[in-house]
Protein backbone atom coordinates (compact mmCIF):
# COMPACT_ATOMS: atom_id res chain seq x y z
CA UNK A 1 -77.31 251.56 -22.22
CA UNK A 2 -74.76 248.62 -21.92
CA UNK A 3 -74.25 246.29 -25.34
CA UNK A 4 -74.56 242.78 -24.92
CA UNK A 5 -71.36 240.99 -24.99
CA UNK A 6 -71.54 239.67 -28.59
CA UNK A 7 -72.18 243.39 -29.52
CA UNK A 8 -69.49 244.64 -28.45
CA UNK A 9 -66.69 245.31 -31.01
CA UNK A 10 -63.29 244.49 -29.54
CA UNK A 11 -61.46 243.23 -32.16
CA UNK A 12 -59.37 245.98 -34.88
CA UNK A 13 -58.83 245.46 -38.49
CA UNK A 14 -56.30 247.21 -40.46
CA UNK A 15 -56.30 247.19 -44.00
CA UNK A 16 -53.90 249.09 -46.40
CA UNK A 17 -54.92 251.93 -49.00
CA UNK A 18 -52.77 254.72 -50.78
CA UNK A 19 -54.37 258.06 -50.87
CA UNK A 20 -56.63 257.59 -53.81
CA UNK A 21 -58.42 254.61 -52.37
CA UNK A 22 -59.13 256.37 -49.20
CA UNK A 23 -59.83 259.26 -51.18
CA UNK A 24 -62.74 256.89 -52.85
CA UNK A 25 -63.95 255.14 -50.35
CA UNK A 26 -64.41 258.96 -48.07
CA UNK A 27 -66.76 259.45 -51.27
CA UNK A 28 -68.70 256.78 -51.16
CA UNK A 29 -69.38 257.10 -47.66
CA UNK A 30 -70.25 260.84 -47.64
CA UNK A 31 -72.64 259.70 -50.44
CA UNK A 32 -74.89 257.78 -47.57
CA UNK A 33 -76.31 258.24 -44.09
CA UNK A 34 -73.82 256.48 -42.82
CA UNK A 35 -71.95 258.99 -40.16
CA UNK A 36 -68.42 257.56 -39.85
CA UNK A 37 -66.22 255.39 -42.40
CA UNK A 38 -66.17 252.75 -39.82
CA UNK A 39 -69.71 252.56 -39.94
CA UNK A 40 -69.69 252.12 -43.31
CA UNK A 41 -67.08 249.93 -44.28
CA UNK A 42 -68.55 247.36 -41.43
CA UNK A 43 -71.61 247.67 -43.56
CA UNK A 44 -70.62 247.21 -46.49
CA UNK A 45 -67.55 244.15 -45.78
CA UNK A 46 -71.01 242.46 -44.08
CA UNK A 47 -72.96 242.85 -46.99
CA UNK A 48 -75.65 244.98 -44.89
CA UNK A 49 -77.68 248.07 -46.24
CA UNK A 50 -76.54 251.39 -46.94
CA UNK A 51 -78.92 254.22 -47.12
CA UNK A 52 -77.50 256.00 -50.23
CA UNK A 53 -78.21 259.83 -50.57
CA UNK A 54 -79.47 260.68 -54.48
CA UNK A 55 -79.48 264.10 -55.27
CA UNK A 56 -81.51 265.74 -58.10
CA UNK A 57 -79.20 268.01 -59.82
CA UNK A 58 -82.25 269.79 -61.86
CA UNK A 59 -84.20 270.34 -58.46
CA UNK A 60 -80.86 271.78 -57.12
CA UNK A 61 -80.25 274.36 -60.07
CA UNK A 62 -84.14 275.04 -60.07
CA UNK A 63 -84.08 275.76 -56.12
CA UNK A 64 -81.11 277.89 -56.40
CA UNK A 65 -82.42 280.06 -59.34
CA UNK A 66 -85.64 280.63 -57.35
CA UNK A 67 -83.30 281.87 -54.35
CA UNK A 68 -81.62 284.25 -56.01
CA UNK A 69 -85.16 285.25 -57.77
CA UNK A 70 -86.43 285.64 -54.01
CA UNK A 71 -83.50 288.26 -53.28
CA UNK A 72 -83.89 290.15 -56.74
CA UNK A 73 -88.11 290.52 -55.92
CA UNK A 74 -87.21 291.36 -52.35
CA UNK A 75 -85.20 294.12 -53.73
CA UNK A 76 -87.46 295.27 -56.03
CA UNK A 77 -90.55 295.28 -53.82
CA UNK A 78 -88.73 297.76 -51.39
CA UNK A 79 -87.22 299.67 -54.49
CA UNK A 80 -91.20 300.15 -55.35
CA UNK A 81 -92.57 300.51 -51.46
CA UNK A 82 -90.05 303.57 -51.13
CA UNK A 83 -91.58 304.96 -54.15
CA UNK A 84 -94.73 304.95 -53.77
CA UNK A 85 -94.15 306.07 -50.21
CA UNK A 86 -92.27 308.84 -51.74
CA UNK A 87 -95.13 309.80 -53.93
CA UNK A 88 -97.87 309.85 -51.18
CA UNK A 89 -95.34 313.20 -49.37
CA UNK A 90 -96.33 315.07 -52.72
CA UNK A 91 -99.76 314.14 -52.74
CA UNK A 92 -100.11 317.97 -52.51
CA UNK A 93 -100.15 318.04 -56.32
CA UNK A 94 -103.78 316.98 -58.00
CA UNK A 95 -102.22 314.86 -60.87
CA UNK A 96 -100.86 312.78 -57.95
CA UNK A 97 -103.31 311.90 -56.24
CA UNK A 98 -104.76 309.99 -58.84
CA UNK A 99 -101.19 308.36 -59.98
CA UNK A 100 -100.94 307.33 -56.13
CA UNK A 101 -104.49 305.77 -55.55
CA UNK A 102 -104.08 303.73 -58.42
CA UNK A 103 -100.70 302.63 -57.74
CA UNK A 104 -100.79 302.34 -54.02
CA UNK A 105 -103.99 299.13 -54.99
CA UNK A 106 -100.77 297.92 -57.52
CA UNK A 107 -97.88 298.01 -54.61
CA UNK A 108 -100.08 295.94 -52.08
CA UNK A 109 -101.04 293.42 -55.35
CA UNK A 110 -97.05 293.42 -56.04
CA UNK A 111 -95.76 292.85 -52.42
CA UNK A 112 -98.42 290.31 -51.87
CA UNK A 113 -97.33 288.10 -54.51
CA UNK A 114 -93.79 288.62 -54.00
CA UNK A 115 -94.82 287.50 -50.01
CA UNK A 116 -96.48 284.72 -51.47
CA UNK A 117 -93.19 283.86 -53.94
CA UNK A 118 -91.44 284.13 -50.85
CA UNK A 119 -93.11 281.62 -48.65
CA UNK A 120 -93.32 278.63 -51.56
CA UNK A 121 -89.51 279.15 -52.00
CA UNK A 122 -89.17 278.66 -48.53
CA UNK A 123 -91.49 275.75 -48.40
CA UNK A 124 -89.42 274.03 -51.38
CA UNK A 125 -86.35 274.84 -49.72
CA UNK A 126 -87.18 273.37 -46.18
CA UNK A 127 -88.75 270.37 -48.56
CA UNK A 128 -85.00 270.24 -50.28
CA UNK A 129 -82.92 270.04 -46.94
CA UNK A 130 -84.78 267.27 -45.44
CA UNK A 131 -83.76 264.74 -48.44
């Protein structure tokens, strides 16, 4: 696609800043949707409107408890799967049996809600990276 002629940018401004300025203004900018600095300090000199990016710092601590919740049920869910698949080899022995039937009903309930942990984290997470 060709610009029109008035939309094409031909002339260059320079403008003077020591480090901390830049510094600043590179803040600013990475706080919007705007993708380069010249983008955004054309946007801003014209008085135009910058998307700015707000983060919720709660939702952020929140989401990244409930990842490292995920890992710790993960790891606890196969801790419990290798026991109880453990137990069904000495299902030999008749107080067993009963121990394993019982809590073979308890390891599906467990995994299943630790699936089902799983997935919403997830869900918030995808929800999180798209703001």
């Amino acid at each position: 696609m060709k610009k029109h002629e008035n939309e094409v940018r031909k002339i260059f401004i320079k403008i003077r800043m020591n480090d901390e300025e830049l510094k600043q203004v590179k803040k600013k900018q990475q706080q919007t949707t705007e993708r380069s600095l010249s983008e955004y300090i054309q946007n801003v000199s014209m008085q135009k409107p910058v998307t700015v990016k707000y983060r919720n710092q709660s939702a952020d601590d929140f989401l990244k408890q409930m990842l490292e919740l995920k890992k710790e049920l993960n790891g606890i869910g196969n801790n419990f799967n290798q026991a109880v698949h453990k137990l069904h080899i000495l299902d030999k022995i008749p107080e067993f049996r009963f121990w394993i039937q019982h809590y073979d009903g308890l390891q599906k309930s467990l995994v299943s809600k630790v699936e089902e942990i799983k997935l919403k984290v997830s869900q918030l997470y995808e929800q999180w990276l798209q703001k």
